[in-house]
C-alpha atoms as a PDB file:
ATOM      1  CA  UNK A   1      49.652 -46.586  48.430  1.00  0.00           C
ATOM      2  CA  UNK A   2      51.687 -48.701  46.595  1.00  0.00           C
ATOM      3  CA  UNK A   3      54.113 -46.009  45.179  1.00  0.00           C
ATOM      4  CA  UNK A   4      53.170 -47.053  41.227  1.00  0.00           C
ATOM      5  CA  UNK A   5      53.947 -43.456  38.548  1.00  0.00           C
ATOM      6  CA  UNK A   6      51.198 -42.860  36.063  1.00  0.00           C
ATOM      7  CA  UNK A   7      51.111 -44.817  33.065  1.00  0.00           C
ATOM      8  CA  UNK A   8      52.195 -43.004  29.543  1.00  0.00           C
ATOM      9  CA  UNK A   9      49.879 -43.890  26.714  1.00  0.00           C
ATOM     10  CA  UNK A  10      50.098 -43.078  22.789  1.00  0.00           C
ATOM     11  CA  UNK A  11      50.244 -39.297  21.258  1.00  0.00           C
ATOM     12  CA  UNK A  12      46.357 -38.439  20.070  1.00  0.00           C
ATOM     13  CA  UNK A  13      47.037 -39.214  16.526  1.00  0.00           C
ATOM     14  CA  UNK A  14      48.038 -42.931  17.346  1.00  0.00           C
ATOM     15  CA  UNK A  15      45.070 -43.387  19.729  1.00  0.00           C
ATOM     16  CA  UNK A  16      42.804 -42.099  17.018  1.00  0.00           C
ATOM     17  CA  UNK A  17      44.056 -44.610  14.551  1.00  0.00           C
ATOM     18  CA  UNK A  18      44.336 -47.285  17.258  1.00  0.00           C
ATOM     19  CA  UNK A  19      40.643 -47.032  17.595  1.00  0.00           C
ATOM     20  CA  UNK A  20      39.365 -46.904  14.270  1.00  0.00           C
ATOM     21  CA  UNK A  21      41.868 -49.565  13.239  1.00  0.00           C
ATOM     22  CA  UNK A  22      40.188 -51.890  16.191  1.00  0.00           C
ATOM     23  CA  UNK A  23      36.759 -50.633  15.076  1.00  0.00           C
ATOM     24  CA  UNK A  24      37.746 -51.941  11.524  1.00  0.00           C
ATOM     25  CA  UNK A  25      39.296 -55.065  12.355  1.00  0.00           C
ATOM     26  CA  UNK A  26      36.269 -56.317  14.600  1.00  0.00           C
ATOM     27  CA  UNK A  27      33.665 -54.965  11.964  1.00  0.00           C
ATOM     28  CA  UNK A  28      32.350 -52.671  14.027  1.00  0.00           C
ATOM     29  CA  UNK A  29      33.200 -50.632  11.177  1.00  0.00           C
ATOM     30  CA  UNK A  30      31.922 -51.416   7.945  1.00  0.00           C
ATOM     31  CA  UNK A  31      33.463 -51.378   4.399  1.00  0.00           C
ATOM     32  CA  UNK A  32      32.133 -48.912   2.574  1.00  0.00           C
ATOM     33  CA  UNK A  33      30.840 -46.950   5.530  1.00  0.00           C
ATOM     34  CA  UNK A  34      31.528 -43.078   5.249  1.00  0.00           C
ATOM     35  CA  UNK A  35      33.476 -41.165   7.950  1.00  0.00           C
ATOM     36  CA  UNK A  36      33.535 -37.752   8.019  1.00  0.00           C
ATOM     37  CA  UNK A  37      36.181 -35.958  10.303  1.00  0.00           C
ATOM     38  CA  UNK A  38      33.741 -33.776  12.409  1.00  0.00           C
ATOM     39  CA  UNK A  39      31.694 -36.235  13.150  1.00  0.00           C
ATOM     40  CA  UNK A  40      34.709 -38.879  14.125  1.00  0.00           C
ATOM     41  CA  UNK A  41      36.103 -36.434  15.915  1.00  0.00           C
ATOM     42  CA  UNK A  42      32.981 -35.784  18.285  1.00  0.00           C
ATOM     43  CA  UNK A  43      32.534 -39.265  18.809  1.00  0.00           C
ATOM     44  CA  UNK A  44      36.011 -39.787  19.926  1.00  0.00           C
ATOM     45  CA  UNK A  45      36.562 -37.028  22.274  1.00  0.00           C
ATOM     46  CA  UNK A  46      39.411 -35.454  20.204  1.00  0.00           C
ATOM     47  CA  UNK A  47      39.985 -32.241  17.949  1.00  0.00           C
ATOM     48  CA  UNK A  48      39.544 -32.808  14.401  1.00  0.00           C
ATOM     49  CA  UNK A  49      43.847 -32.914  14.061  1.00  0.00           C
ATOM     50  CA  UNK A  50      44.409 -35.997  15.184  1.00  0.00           C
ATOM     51  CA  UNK A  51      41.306 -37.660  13.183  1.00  0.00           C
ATOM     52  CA  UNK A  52      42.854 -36.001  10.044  1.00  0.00           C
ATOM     53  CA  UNK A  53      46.659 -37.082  11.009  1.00  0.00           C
ATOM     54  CA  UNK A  54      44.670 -40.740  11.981  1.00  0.00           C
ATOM     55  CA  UNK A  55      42.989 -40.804   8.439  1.00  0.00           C
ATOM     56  CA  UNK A  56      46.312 -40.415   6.606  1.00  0.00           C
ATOM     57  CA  UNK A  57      47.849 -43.391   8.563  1.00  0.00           C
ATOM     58  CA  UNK A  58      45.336 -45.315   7.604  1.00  0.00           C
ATOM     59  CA  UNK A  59      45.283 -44.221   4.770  1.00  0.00           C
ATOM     60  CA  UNK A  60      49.011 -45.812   4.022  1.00  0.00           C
ATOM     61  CA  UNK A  61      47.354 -48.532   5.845  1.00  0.00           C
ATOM     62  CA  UNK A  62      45.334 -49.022   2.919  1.00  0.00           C
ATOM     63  CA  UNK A  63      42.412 -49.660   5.388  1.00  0.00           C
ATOM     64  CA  UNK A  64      40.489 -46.233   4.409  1.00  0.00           C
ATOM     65  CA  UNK A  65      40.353 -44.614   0.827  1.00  0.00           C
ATOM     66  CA  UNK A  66      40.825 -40.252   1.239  1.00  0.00           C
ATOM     67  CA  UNK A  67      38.012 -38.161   0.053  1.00  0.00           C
ATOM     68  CA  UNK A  68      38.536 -34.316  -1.193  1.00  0.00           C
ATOM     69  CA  UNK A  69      35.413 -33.242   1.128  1.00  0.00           C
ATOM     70  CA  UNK A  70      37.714 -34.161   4.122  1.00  0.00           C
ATOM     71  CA  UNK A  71      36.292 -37.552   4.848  1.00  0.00           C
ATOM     72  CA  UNK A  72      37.053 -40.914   4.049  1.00  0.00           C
ATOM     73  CA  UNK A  73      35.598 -44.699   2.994  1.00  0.00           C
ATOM     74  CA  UNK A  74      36.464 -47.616   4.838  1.00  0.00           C
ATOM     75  CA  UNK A  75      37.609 -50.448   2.144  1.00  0.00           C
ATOM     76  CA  UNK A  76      37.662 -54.091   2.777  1.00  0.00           C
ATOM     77  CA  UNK A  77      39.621 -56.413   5.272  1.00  0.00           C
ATOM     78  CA  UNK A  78      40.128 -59.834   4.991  1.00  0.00           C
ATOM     79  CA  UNK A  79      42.127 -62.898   6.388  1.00  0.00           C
ATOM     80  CA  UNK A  80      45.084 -61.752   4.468  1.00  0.00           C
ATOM     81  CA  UNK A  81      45.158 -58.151   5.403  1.00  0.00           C
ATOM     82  CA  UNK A  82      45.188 -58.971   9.171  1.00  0.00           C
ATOM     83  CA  UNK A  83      47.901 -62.150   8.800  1.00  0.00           C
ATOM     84  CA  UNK A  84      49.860 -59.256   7.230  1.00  0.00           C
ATOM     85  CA  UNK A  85      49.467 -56.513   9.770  1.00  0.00           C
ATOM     86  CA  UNK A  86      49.984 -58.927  12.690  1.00  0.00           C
ATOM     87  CA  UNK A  87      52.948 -60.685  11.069  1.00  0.00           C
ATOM     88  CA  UNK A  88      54.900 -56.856  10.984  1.00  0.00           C
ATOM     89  CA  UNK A  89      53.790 -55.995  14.035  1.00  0.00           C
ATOM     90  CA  UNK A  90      55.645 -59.278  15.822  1.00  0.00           C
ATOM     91  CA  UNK A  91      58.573 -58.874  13.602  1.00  0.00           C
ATOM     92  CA  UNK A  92      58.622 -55.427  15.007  1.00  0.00           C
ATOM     93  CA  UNK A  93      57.885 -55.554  18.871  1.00  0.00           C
ATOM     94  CA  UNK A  94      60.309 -58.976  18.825  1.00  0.00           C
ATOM     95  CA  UNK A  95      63.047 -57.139  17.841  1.00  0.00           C
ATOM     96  CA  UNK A  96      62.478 -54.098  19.794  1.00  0.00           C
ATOM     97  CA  UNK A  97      62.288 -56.846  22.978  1.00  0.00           C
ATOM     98  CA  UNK A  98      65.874 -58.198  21.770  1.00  0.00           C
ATOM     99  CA  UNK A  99      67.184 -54.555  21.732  1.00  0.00           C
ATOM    100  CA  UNK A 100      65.900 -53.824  25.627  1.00  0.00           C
ATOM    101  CA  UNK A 101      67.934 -56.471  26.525  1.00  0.00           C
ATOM    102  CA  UNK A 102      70.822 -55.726  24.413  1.00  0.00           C
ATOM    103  CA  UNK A 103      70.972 -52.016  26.027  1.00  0.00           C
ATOM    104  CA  UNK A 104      70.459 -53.177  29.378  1.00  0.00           C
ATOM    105  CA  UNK A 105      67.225 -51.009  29.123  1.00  0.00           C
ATOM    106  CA  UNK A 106      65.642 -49.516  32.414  1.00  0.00           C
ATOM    107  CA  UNK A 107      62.605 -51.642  32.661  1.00  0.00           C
ATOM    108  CA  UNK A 108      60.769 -49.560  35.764  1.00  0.00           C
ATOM    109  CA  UNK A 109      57.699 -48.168  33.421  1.00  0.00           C
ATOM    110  CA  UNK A 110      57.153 -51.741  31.894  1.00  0.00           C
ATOM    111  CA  UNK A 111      57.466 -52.896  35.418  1.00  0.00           C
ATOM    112  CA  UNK A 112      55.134 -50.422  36.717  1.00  0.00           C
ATOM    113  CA  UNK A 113      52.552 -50.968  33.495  1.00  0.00           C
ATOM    114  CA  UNK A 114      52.399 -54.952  35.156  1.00  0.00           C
ATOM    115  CA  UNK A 115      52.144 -54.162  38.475  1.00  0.00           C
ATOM    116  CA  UNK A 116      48.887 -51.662  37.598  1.00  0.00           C
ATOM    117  CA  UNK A 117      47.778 -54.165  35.295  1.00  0.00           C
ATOM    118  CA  UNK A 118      47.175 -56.511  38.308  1.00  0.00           C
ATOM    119  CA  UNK A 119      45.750 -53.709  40.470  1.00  0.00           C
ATOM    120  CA  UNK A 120      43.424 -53.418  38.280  1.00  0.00           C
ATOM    121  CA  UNK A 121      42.364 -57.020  37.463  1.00  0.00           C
ATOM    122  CA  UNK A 122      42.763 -57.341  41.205  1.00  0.00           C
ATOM    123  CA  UNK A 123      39.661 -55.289  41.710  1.00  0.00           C
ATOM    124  CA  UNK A 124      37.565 -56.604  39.086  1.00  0.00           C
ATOM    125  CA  UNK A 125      38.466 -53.916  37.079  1.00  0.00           C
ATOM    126  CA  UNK A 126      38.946 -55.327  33.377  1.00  0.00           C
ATOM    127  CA  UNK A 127      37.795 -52.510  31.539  1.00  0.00           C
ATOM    128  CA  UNK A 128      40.773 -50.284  32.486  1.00  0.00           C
ATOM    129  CA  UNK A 129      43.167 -53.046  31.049  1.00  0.00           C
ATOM    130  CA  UNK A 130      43.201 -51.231  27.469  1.00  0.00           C
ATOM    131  CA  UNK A 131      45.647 -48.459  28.754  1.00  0.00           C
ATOM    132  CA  UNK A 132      47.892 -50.850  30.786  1.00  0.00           C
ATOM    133  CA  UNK A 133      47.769 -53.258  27.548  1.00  0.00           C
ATOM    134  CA  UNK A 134      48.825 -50.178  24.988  1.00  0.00           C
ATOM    135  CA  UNK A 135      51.412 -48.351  27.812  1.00  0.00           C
ATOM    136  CA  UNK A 136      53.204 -52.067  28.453  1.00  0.00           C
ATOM    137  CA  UNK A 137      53.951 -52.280  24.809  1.00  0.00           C
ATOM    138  CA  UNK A 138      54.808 -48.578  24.026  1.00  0.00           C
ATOM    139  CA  UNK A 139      57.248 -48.755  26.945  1.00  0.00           C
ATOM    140  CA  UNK A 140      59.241 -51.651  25.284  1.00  0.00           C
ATOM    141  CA  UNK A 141      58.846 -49.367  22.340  1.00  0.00           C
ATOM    142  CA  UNK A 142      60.182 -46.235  23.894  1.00  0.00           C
ATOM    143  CA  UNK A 143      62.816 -48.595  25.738  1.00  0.00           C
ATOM    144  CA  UNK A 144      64.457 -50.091  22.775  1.00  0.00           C
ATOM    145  CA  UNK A 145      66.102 -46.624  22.287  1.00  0.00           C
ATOM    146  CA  UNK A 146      65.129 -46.808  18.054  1.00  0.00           C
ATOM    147  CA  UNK A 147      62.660 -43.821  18.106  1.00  0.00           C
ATOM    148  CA  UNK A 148      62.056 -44.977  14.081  1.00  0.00           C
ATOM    149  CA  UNK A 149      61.254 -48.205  15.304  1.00  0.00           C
ATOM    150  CA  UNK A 150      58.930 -46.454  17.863  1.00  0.00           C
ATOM    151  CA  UNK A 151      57.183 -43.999  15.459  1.00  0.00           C
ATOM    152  CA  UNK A 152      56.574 -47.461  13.032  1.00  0.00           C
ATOM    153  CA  UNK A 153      55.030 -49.610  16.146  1.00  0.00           C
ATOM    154  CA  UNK A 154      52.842 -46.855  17.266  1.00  0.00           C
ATOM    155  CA  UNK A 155      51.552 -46.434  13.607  1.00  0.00           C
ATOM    156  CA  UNK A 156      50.603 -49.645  13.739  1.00  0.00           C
ATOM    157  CA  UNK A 157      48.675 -49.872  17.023  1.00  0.00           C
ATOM    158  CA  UNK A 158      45.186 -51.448  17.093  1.00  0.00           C
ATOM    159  CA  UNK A 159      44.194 -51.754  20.927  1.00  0.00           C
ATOM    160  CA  UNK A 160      42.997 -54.887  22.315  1.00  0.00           C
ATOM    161  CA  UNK A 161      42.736 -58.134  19.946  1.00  0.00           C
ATOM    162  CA  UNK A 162      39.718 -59.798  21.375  1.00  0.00           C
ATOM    163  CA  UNK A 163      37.929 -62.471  19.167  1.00  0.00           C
ATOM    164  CA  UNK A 164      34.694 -63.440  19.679  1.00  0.00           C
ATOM    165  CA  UNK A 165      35.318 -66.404  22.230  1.00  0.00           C
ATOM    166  CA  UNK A 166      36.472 -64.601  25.094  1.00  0.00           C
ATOM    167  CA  UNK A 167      34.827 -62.169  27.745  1.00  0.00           C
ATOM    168  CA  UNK A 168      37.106 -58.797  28.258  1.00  0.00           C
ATOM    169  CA  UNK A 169      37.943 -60.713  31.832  1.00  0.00           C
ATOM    170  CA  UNK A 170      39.348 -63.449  30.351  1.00  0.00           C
ATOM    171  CA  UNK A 171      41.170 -61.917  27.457  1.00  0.00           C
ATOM    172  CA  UNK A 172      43.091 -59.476  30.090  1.00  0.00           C
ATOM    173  CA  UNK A 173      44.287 -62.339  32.297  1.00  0.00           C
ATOM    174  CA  UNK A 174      45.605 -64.204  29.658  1.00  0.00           C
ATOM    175  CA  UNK A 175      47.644 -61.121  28.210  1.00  0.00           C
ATOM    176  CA  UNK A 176      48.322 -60.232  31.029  1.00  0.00           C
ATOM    177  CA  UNK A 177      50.010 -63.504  32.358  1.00  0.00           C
ATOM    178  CA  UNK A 178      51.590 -63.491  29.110  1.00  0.00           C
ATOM    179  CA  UNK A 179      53.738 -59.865  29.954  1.00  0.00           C
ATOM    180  CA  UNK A 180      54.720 -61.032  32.425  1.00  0.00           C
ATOM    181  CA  UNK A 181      56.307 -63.950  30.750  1.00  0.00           C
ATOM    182  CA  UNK A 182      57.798 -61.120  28.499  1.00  0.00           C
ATOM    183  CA  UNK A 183      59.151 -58.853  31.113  1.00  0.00           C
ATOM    184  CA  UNK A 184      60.649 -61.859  33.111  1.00  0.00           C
ATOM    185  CA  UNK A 185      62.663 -62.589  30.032  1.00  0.00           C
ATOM    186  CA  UNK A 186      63.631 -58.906  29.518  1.00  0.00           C
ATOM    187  CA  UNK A 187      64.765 -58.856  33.468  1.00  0.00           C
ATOM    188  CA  UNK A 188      67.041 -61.883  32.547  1.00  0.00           C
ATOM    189  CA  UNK A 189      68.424 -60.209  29.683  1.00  0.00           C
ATOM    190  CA  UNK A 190      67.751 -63.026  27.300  1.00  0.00           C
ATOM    191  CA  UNK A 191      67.298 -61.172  24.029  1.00  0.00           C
ATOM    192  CA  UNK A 192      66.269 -64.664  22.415  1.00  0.00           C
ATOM    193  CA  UNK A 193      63.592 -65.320  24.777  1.00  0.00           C
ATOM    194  CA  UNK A 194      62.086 -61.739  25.055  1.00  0.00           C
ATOM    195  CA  UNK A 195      61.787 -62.532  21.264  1.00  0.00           C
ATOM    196  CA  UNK A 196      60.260 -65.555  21.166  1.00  0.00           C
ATOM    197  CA  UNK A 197      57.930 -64.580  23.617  1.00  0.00           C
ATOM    198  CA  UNK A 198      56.881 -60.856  22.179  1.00  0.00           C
ATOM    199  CA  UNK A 199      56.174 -62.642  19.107  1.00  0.00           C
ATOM    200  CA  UNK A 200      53.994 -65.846  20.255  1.00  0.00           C
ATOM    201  CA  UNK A 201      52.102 -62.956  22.204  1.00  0.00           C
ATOM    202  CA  UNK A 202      51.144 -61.165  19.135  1.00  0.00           C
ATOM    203  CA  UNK A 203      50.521 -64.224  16.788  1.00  0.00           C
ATOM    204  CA  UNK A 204      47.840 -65.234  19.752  1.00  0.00           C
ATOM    205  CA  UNK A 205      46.598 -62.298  19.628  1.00  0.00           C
ATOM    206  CA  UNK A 206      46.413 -62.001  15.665  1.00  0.00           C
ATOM    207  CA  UNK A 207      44.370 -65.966  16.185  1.00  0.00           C
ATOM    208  CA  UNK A 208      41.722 -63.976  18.049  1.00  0.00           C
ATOM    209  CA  UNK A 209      40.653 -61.386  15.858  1.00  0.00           C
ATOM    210  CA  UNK A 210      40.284 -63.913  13.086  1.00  0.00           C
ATOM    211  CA  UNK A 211      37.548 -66.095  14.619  1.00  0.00           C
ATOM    212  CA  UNK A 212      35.930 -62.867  13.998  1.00  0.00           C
ATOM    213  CA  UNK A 213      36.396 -63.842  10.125  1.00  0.00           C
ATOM    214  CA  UNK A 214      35.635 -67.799  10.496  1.00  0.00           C
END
């Protein structure tokens, strides 16, 4: 046993419209492709609240377009729409890595969110790295001590960035090694660093999902 706590992952809604965001992005979701709220719901293992909470984030999003018969239509993405969601997001999760280190944050969940991370990959077990990939960064979140900054980070959540290069294996060792190199900075306290390197971490990742769109 190696003593590790359980891993704390997004409220429903967020995972809902962490999903459907990733299912947009990648075009497993097509635009103009109808979804209705029961049937999301079903296929995502959740109640129909968080689907219609989900819908209204993306909504603001302005990835789906609301329909009165309580569904919605997915509208188009493009180069520009993802340069612009990445861009916020890495202004975002930068700064909240400057503020851990400027509180003297407790860092033993994004500690613990590594450590399991390497468990995992340890046993050939890539497929779990999802959760360890969406806790590490909602514990920076949650560590930051800004709960607006929080609620705007895990509106904007889309799971794993994986372009079209890269087997899941491959894509969660190089993350991977890459938190690390974020919560060695955050150890040291070195706001500018834990910057720098939260925010060449999600500009990579914002490179992958657009060989998707080359």
């Amino acid at each position: 046993m190696l003593g590790l706590k359980p891993i704390q992952l997004l409220p429903a809604r967020e995972r809902v419209a962490s999903a459907l965001r990733k299912a947009i992005i990648s075009k497993q979701i097509s635009e103009g492709e109808v979804l209705a709220l029961e049937t999301t719901a079903q296929e995502l293992g959740v109640s129909v609240t968080p689907v219609r909470e989900a819908f209204q984030i993306l909504s603001r999003d302005g990835l789906i377009d609301l329909k009165q018969n309580k569904g919605a239509v997915v509208l188009g993405i493009n180069e520009t729409t993802i340069r612009e969601h990445y861009q916020v997001r890495a202004a975002l999760e930068s700064e909240a890595c400057a503020l851990c280190c400027e509180m003297g944050a407790d860092l033993d969940a994004i500690h613990n969110c590594v450590e399991s991370a390497q468990e995992a990959l340890d046993q050939d077990d890539s497929g779990s790295y999802s959760n360890y990939n969406q806790s590490f960064h909602y514990e920076i979140w949650k560590a930051s001590g800004n709960e607006k900054l929080k609620k705007m980070l895990s509106e904007l959540w889309n799971g794993l960035s994986m372009g079209v290069k890269s087997t899941a294996q491959e894509y969660a060792v190089k993350s991977l090694t890459e938190h690390k190199e974020i919560l060695e900075a955050l150890e040291k306290r070195d706001a500018d660093q834990a910057r720098k390197r939260m925010h060449r971490h999600i500009i990579r990742s914002m490179e992958d999902v657009l060989t998707r769109y080359r």
